[in-house]
Structure formats: C-alpha cells, structure tokens
C-alpha atoms as a PDB file:
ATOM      1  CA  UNK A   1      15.500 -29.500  43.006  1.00  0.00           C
ATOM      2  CA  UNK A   2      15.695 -27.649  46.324  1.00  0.00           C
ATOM      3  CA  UNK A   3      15.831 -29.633  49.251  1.00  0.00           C
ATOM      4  CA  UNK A   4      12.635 -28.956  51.969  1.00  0.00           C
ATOM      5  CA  UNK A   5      11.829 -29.577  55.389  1.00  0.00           C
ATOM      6  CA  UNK A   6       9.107 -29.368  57.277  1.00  0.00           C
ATOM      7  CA  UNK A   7       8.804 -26.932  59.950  1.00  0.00           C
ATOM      8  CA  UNK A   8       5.492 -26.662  62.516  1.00  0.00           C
ATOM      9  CA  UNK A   9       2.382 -25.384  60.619  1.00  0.00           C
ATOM     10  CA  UNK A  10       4.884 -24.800  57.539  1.00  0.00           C
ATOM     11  CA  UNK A  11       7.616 -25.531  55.216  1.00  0.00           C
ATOM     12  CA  UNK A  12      11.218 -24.868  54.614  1.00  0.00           C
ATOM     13  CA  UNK A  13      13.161 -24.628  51.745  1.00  0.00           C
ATOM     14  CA  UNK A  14      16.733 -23.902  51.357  1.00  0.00           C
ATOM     15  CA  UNK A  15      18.534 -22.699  48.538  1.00  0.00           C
ATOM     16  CA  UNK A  16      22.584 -22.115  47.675  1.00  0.00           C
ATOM     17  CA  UNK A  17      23.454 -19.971  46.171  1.00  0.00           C
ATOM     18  CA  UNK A  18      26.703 -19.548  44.432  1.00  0.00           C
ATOM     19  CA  UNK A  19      28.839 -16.020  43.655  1.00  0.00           C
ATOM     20  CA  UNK A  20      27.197 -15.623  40.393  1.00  0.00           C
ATOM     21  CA  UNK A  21      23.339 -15.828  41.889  1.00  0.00           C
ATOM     22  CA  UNK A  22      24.649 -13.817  44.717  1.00  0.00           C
ATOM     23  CA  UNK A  23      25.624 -11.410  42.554  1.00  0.00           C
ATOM     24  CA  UNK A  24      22.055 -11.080  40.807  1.00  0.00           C
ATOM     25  CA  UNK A  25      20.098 -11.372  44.055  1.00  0.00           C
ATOM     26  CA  UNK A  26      22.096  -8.030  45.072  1.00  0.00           C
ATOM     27  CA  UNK A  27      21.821  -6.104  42.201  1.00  0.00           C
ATOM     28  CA  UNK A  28      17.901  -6.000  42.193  1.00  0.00           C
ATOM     29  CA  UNK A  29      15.505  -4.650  44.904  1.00  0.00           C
ATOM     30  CA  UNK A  30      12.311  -6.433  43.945  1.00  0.00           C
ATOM     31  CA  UNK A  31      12.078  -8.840  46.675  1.00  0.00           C
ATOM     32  CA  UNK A  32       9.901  -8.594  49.842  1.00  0.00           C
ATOM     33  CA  UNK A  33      11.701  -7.248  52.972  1.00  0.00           C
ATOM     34  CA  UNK A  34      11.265 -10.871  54.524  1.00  0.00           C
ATOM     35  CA  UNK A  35      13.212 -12.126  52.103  1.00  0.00           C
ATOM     36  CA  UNK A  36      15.955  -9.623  51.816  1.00  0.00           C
ATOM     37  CA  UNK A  37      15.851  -9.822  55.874  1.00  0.00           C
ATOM     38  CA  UNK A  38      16.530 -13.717  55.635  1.00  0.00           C
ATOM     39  CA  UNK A  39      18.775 -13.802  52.380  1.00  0.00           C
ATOM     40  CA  UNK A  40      20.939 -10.674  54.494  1.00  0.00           C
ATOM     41  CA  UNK A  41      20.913 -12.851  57.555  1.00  0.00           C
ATOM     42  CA  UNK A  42      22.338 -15.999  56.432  1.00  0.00           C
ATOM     43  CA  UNK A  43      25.623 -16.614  56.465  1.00  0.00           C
ATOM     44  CA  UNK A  44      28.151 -17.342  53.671  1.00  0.00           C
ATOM     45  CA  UNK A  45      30.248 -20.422  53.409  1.00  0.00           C
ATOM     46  CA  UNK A  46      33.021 -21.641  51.138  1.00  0.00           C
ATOM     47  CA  UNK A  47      30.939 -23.220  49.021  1.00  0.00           C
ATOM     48  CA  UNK A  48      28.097 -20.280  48.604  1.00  0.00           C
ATOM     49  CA  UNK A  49      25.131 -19.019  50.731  1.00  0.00           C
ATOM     50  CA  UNK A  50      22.877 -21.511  52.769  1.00  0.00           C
ATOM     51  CA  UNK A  51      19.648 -19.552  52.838  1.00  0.00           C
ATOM     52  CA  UNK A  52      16.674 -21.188  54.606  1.00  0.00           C
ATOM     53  CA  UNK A  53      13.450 -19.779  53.660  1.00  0.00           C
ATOM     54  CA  UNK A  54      10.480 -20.624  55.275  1.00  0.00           C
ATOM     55  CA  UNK A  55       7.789 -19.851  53.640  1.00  0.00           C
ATOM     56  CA  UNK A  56       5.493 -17.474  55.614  1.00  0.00           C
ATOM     57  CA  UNK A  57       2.472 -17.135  53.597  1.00  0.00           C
ATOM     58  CA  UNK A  58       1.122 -17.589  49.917  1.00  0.00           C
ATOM     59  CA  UNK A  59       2.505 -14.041  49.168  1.00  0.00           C
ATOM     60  CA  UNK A  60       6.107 -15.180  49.462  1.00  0.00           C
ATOM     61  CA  UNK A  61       5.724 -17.704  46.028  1.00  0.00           C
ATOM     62  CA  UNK A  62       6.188 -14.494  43.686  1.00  0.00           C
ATOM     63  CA  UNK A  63       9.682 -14.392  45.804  1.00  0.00           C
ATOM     64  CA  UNK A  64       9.889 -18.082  45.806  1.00  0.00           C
ATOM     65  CA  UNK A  65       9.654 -17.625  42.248  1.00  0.00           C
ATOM     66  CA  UNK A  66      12.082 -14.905  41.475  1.00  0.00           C
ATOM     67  CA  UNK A  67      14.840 -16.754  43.543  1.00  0.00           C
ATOM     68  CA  UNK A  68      14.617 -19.704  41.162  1.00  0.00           C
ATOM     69  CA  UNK A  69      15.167 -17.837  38.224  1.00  0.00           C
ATOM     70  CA  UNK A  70      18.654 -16.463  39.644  1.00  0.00           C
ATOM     71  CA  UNK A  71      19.530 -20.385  40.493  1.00  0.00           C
ATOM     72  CA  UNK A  72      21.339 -21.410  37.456  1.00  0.00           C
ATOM     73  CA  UNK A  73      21.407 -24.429  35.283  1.00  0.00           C
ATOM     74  CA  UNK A  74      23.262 -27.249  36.863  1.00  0.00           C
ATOM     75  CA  UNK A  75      26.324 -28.486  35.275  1.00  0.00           C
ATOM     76  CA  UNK A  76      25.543 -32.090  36.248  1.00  0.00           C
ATOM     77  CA  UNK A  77      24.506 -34.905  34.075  1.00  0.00           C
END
C-alpha cells in the first residue's frame, strides 16, 4: 500500500524506495521526464528515497505502474 494525500485539484502519492529499487529505477530509461525530474529531485535518507509523486495527468499511470513493479515484496507478516 502506498500512502496518498490529497493535493488541490489532485493527488499525491509517495513511494520509498529502498537501495535495491533504487538500483532498478536507475538502470532503465523508460520513464517520463516528469518522473525522472521528481524521482532525481528527491532527496535520499537513511532509510531509502521519499519520492512524492503527484500525479499530473492520466498519462503518468503507465509510470505509476512501472514504479510499482520495482517496489518489492514486503517482508512483513
């Protein structure tokens, strides 16, 4: 589940992501440039990357979806 927020006339949605994910986000170049612009811009904690995406238009879901198929499994159960 990714945690979302609502944002005037939108919607937000963050997503961490961990080294691993990082890793596969930079080794492809098949996202939009708003993506890459907002993925590039966000900054990097201890704990992984805090990237809040808010989604611009119905074009960004084929990002949206791309992004959830880096996020791994979770370990929890």
């Amino acid at each position: 589940m990714f945690p979302h927020f609502p944002i005037e006339n939108s919607i937000g949605i963050m997503i961490i992501y961990g080294k691993t994910e990082r890793d596969k986000f930079e080794s492809t170049d098949r996202f939009s440039k708003y993506t890459l612009n907002t993925y590039y811009g966000a900054k990097t904690y201890g704990d992984g990357k805090w990237i809040m995406f808010q989604i611009p238009s119905e074009e960004f879901k084929n990002d949206f979806l791309q992004l959830l198929a880096i996020k791994r499994k979770s370990t929890l159960k």
